[in-house]
Protein backbone atom coordinates (compact mmCIF):
# COMPACT_ATOMS: atom_id res chain seq x y z
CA UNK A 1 -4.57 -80.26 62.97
CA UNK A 2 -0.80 -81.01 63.13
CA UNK A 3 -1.52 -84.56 62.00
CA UNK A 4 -0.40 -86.41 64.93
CA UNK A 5 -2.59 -89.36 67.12
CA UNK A 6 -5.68 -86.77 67.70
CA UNK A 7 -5.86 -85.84 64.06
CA UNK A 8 -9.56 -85.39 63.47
CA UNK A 9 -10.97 -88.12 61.40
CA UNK A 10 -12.23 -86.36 58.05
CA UNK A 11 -8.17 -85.08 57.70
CA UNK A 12 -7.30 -84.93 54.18
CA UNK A 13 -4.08 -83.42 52.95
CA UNK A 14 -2.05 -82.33 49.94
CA UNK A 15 0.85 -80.46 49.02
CA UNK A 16 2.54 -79.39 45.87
CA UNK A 17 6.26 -78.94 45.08
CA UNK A 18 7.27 -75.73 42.79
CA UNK A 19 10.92 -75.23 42.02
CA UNK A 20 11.30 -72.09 40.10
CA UNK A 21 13.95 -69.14 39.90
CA UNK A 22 16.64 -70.86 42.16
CA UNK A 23 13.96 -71.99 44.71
CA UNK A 24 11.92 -74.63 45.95
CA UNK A 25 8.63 -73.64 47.72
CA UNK A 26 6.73 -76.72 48.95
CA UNK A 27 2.81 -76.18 50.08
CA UNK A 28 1.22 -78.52 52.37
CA UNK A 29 -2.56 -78.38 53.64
CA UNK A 30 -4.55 -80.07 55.96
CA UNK A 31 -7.87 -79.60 56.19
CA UNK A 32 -10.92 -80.73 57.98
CA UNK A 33 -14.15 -80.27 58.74
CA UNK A 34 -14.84 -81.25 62.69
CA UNK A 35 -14.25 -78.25 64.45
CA UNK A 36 -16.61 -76.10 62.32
CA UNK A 37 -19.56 -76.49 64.65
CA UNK A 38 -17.56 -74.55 67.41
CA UNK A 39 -16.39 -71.76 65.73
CA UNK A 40 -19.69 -70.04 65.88
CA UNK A 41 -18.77 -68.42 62.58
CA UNK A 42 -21.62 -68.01 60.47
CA UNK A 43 -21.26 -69.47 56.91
CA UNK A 44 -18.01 -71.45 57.73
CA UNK A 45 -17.39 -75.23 55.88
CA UNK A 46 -13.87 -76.05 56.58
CA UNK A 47 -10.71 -74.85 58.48
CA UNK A 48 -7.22 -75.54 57.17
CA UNK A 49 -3.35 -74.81 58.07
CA UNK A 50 -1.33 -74.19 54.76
CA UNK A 51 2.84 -74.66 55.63
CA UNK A 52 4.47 -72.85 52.85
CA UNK A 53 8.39 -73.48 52.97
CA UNK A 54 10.95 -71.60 50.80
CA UNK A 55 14.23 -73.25 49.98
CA UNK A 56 16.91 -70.42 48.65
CA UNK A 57 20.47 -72.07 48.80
CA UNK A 58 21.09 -72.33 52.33
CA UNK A 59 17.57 -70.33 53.73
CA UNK A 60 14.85 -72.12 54.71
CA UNK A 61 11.92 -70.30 55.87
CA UNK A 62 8.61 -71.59 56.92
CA UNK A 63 5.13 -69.47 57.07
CA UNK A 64 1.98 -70.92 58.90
CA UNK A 65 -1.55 -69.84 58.00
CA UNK A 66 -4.70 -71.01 59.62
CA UNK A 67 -7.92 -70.02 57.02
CA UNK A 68 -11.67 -70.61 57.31
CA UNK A 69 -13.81 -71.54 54.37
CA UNK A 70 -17.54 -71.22 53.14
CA UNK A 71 -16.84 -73.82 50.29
CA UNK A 72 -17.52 -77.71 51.58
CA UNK A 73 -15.29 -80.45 51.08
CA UNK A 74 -17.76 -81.69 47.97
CA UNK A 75 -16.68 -78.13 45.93
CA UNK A 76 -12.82 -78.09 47.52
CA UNK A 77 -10.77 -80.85 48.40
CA UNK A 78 -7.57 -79.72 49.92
CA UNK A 79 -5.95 -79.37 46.47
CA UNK A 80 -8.87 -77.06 45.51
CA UNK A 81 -7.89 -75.04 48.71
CA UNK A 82 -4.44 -74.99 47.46
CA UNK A 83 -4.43 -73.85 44.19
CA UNK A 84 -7.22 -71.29 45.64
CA UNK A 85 -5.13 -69.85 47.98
CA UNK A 86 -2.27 -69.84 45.40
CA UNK A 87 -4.39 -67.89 43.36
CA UNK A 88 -5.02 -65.29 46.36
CA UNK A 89 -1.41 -64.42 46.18
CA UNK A 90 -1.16 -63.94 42.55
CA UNK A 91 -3.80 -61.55 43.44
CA UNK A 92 -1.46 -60.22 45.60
CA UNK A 93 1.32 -59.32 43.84
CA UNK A 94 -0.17 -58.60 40.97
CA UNK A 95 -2.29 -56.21 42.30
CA UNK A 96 -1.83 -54.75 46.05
CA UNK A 97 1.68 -54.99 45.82
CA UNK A 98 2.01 -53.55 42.28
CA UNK A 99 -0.23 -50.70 44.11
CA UNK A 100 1.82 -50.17 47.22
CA UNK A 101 5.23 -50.35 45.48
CA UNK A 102 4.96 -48.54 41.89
CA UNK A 103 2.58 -46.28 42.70
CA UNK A 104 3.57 -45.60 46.36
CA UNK A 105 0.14 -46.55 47.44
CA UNK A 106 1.25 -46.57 50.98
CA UNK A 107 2.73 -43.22 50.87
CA UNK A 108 -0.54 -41.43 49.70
CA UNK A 109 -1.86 -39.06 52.76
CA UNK A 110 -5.45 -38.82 50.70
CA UNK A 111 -7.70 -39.98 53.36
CA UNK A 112 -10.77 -38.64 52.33
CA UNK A 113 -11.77 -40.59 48.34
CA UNK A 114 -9.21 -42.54 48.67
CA UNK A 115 -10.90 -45.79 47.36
CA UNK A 116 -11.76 -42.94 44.57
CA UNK A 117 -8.07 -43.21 43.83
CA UNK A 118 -7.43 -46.58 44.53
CA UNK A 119 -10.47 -47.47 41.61
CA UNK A 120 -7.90 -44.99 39.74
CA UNK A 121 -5.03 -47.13 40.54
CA UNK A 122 -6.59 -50.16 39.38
CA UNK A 123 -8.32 -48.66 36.38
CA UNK A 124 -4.62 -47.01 35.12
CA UNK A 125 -2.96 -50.83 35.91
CA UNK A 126 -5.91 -52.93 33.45
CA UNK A 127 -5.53 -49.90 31.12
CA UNK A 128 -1.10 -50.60 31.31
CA UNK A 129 -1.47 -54.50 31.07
CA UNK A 130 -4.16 -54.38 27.99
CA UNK A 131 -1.04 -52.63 26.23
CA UNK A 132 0.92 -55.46 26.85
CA UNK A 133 3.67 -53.17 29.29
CA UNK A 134 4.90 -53.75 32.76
CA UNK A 135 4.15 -50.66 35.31
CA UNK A 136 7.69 -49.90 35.15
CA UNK A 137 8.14 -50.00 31.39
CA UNK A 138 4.71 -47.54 31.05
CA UNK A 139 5.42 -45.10 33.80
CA UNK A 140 8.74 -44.22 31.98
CA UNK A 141 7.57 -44.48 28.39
CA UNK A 142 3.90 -42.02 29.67
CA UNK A 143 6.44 -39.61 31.84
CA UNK A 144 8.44 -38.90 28.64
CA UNK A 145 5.33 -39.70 25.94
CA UNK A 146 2.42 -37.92 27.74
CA UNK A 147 0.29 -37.96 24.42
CA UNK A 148 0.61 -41.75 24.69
CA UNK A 149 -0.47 -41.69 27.88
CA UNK A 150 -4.01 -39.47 27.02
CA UNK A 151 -3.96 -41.91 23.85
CA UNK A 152 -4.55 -44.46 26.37
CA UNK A 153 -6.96 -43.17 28.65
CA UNK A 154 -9.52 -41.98 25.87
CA UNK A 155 -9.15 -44.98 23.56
CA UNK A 156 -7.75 -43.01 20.71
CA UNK A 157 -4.56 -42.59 18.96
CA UNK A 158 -2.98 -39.22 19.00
């Protein structure tokens, strides 16, 4: 799928160009349909390769991925397929790596119930955002405030 002479011949492409926070991050897909049949891979519609490249003043960096898809060309077009997988890394970081970082996720030795406690993580993050404060912001204010921080668990004000 690099686009060259054998480029299969239901290619279709986009890309999008972001420039935000002192860099530009350009997206390009290409996706196609033609090698489905030989994946063996139940379920499967499409295949694409998503460059991402990051411009930061003089670093470039460039990050390859290959995905599979259920949805057909009819429901997602390549730009579909972009924004989709844009979406996956808002996901991401708002989420996993909010997880792993602020709440030293990663660090837990729980084995046993721990998606019991990472339900709790994501129950205590909606219950922080639907206040309208960043993890940071409500793991300082609830350290020093721990009546605001029951307040928010059971609903009421205390």
């Amino acid at each position: 799928m690099g686009g060259g002479a054998g480029a299969p011949p239901d290619l279709t492409k986009a890309a999008t160009v972001d420039k935000e926070h002192g860099r530009l991050e350009t997206r390009a897909i290409q996706v196609s349909a033609e090698v489905v049949p030989h994946l063996q891979w139940p379920g499967a519609a499409q295949v694409a390769r998503i460059e991402r490249t990051r411009q930061i003043g003089d670093k470039r960096s460039v990050e390859v991925a290959y995905i599979v898809t259920s949805l057909p060309a009819a429901v997602a077009g390549p730009e579909r397929l972009l924004q989709l997988s844009r979406g996956h890394w808002g996901i991401e970081n708002k989420l996993h790596w909010v997880r792993d970082v602020s709440m030293n996720e990663d660090r837990c030795r729980v084995r046993a119930g721990a998606r019991a406690l990472a339900a709790l993580r994501n129950l205590v993050l909606w219950l922080i955002r639907s206040r309208g404060l960043s993890v940071p912001e409500a793991r300082e204010n609830f350290r020093e405030d721990r009546a605001d921080a029951l307040a928010v668990v059971t609903g009421q004000n205390l």
